[in-house]
C-alpha atoms as a PDB file:
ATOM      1  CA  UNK A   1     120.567  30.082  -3.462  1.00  0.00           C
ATOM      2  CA  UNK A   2     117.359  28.239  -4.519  1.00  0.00           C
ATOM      3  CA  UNK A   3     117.581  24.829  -6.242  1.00  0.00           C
ATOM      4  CA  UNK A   4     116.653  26.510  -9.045  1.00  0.00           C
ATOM      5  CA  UNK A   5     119.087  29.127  -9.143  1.00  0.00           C
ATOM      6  CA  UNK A   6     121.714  26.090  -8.867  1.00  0.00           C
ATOM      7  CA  UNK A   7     120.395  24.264 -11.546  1.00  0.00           C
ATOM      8  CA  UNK A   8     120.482  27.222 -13.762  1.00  0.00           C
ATOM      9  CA  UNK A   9     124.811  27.839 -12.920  1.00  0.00           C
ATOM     10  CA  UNK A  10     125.171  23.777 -14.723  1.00  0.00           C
ATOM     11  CA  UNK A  11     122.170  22.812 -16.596  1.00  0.00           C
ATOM     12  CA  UNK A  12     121.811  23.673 -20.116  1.00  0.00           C
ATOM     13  CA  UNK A  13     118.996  26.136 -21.287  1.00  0.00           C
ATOM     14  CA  UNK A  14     116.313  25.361 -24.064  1.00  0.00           C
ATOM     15  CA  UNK A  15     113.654  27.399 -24.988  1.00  0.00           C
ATOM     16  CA  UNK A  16     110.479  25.473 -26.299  1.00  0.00           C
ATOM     17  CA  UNK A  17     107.473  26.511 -28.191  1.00  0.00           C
ATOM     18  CA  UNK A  18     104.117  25.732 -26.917  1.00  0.00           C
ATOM     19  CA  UNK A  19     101.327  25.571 -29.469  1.00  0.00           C
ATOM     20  CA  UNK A  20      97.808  26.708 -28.592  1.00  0.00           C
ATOM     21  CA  UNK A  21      96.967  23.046 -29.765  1.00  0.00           C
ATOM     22  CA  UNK A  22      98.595  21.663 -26.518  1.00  0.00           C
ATOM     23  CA  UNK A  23      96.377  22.858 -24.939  1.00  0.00           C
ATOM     24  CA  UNK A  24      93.274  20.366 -23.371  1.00  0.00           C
ATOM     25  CA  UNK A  25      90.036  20.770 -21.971  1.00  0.00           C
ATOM     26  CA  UNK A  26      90.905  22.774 -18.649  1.00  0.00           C
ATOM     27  CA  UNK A  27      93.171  25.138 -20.592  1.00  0.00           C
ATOM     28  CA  UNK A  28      96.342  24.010 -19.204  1.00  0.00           C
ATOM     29  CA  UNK A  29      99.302  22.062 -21.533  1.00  0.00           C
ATOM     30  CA  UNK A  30      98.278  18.621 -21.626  1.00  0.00           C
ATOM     31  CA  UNK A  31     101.018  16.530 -19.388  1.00  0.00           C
ATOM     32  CA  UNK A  32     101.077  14.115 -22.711  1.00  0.00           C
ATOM     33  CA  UNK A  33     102.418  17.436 -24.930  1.00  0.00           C
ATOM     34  CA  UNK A  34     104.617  18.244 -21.444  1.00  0.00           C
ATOM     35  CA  UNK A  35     106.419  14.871 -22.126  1.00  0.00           C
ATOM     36  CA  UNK A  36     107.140  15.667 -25.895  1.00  0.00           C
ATOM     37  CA  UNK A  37     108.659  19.094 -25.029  1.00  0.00           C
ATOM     38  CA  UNK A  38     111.147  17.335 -22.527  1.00  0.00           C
ATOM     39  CA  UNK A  39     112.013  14.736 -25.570  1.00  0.00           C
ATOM     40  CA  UNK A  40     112.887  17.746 -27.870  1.00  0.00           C
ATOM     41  CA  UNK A  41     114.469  19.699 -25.072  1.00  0.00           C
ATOM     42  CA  UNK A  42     116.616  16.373 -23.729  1.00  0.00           C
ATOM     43  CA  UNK A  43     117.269  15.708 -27.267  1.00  0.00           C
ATOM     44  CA  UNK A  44     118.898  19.416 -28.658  1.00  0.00           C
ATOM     45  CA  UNK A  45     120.581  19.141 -25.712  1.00  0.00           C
ATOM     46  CA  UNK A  46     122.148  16.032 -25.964  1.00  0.00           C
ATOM     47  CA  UNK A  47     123.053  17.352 -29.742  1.00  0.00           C
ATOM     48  CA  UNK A  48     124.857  20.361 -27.941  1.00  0.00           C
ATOM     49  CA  UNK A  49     126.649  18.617 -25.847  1.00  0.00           C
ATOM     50  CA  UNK A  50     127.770  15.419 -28.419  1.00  0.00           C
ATOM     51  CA  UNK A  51     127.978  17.741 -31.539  1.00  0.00           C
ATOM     52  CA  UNK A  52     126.057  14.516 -33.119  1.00  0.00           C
ATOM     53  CA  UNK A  53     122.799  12.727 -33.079  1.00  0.00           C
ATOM     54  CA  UNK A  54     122.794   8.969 -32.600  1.00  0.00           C
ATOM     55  CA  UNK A  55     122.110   7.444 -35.889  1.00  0.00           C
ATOM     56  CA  UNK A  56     121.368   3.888 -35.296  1.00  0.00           C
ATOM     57  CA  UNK A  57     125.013   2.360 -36.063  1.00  0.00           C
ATOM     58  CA  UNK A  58     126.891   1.400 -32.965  1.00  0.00           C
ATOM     59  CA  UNK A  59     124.769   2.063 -30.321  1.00  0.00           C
ATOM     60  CA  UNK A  60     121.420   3.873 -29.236  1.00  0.00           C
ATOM     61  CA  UNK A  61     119.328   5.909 -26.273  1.00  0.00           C
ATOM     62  CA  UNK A  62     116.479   4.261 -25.074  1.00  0.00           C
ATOM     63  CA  UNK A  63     113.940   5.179 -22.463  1.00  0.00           C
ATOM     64  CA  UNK A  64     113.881   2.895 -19.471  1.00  0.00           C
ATOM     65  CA  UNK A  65     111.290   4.942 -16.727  1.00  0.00           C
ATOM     66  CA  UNK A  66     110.471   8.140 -16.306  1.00  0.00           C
ATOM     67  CA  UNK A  67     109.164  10.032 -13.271  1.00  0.00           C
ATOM     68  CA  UNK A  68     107.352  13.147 -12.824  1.00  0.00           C
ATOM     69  CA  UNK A  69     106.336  16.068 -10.720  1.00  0.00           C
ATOM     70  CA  UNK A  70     103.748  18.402 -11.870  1.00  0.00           C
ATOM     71  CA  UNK A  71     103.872  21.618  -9.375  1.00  0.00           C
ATOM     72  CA  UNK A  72     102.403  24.155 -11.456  1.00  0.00           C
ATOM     73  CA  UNK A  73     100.078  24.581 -14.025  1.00  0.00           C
ATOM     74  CA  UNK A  74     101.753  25.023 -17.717  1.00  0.00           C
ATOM     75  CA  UNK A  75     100.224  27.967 -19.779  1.00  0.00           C
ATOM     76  CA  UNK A  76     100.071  28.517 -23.556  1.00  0.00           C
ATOM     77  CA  UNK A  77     101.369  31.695 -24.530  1.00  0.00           C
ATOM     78  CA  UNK A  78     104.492  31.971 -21.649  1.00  0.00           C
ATOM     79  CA  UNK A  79     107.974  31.500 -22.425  1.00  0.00           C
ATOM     80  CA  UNK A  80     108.808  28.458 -21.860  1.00  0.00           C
ATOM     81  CA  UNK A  81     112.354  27.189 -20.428  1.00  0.00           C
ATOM     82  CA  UNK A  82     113.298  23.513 -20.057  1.00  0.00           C
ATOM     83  CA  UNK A  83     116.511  22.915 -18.042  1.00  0.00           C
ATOM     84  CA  UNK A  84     118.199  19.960 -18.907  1.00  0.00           C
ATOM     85  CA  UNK A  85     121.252  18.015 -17.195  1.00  0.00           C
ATOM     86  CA  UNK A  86     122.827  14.845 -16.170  1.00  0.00           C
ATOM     87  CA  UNK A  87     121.660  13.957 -12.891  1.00  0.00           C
ATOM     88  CA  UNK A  88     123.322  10.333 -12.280  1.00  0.00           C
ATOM     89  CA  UNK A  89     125.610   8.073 -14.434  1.00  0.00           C
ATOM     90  CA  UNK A  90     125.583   4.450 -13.912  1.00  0.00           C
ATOM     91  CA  UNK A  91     127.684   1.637 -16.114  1.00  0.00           C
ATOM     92  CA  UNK A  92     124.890   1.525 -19.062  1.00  0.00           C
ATOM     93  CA  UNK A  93     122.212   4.022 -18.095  1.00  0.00           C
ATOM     94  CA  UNK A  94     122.512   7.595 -16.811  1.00  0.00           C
ATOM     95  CA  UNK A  95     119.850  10.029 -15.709  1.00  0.00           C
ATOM     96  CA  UNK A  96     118.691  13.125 -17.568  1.00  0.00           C
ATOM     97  CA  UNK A  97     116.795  15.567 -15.333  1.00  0.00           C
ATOM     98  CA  UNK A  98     114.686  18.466 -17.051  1.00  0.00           C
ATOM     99  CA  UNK A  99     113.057  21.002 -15.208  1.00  0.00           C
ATOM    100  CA  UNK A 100     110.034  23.378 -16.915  1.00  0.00           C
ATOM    101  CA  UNK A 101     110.233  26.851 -16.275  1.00  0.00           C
ATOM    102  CA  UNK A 102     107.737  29.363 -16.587  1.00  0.00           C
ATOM    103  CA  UNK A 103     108.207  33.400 -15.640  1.00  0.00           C
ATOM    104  CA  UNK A 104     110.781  32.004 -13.214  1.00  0.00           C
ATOM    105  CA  UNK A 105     108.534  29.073 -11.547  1.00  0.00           C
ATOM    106  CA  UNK A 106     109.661  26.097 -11.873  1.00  0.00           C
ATOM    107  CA  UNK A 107     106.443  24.427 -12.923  1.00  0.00           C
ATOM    108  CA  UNK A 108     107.478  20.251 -13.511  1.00  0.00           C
ATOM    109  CA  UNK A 109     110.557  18.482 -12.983  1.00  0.00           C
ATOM    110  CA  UNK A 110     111.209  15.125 -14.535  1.00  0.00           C
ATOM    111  CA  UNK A 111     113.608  12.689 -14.928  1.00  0.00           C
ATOM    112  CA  UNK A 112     114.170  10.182 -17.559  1.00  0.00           C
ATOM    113  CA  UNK A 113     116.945   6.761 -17.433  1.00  0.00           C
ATOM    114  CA  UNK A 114     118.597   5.991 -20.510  1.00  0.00           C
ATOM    115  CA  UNK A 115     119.911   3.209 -21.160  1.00  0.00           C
ATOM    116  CA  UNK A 116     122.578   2.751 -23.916  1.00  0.00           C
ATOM    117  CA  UNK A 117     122.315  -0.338 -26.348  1.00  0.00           C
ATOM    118  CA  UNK A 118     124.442  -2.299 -28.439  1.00  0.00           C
ATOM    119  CA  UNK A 119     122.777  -2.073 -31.661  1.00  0.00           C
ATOM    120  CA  UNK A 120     124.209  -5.391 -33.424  1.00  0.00           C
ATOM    121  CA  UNK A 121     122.914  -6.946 -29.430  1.00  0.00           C
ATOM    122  CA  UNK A 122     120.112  -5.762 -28.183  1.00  0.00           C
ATOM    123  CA  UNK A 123     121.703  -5.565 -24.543  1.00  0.00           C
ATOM    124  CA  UNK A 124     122.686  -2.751 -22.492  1.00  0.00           C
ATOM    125  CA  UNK A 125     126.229  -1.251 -23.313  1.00  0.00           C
ATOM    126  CA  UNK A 126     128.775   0.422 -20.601  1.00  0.00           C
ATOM    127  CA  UNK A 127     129.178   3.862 -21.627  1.00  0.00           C
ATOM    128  CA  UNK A 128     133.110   4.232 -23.377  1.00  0.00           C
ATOM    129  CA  UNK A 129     135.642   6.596 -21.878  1.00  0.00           C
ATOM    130  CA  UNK A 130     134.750   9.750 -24.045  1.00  0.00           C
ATOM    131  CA  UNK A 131     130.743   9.332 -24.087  1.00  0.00           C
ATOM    132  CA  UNK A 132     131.070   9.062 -20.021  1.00  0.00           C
ATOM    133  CA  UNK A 133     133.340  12.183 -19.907  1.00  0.00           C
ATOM    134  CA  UNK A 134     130.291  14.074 -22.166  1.00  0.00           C
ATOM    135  CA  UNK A 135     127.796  13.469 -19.277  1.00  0.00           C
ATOM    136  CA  UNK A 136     130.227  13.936 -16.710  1.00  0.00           C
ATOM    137  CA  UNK A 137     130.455  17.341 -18.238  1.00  0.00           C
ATOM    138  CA  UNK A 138     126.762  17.843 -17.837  1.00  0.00           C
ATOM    139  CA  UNK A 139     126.315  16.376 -14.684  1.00  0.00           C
ATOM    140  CA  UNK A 140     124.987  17.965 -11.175  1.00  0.00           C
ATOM    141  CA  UNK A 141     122.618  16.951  -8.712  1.00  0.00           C
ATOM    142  CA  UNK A 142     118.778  16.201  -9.424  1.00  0.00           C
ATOM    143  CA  UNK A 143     116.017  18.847  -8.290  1.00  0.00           C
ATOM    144  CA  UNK A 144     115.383  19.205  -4.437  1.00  0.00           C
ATOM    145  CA  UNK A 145     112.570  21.842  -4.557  1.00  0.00           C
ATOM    146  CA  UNK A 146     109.877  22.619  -3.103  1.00  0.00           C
ATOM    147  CA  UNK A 147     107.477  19.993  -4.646  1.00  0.00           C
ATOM    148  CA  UNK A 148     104.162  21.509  -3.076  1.00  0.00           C
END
């Protein structure tokens, strides 16, 4: 089995909408709109997974480094298929790794740390008993593929 027929028996599925506006000037999707679709995809996931959106009381999400892989070309007018899962958990941060799919390429693979934070703080937080068990639910191992 492929790494991307793995990913697809533990990751969670989101379809996205690419606009012919996301398009730029050598009629591929710009990688800027490429990182907004992961945000949306990471975050309905997250929402699927939690039942709940972080609303600013308690604790938050925040970005801490993102890498990327571009291996294919994104096209307007494809459906589009971003895989998302938990790809490491640490005390205060954990992994999300997202994976673009287009008529069954995997086209860019990226993940994103998150780190939680103590709102009332500012600092990092270690992740409670029942948030940990959510990503452990989600969790598998990060992309392998065939980055050409």
């Amino acid at each position: 089995m492929s790494d991307y027929q793995e990913i697809t028996s533990y990751a969670t599925d989101i379809e996205v909408q690419i606009r012919w506006s996301d398009q730029d000037v050598n009629g591929h999707v710009n990688n800027v709109r490429i990182m907004t679709l992961f945000e949306e995809a990471r975050v309905r996931a997250m929402q699927q997974w939690t039942g709940a959106t972080p609303d600013g009381t308690g604790y938050r999400r925040a970005v801490r480094a993102l890498t990327t892989t571009y291996d294919r070309e994104v096209q307007y007018g494809r459906q589009t298929t971003i895989w998302v899962w938990i790809s490491r958990i640490g005390n205060t941060s954990f992994v999300v790794s997202h994976l673009l799919v287009q008529n069954d390429q995997p086209c860019v693979y990226t993940e994103t740390t998150m780190v939680v934070v103590d709102t009332v703080t500012g600092k990092p937080r270690p992740h409670d008993a029942a948030y940990r068990r959510e990503l452990e639910d989600h969790a598998g191992p990060a992309y392998s593929g065939d980055h050409a």
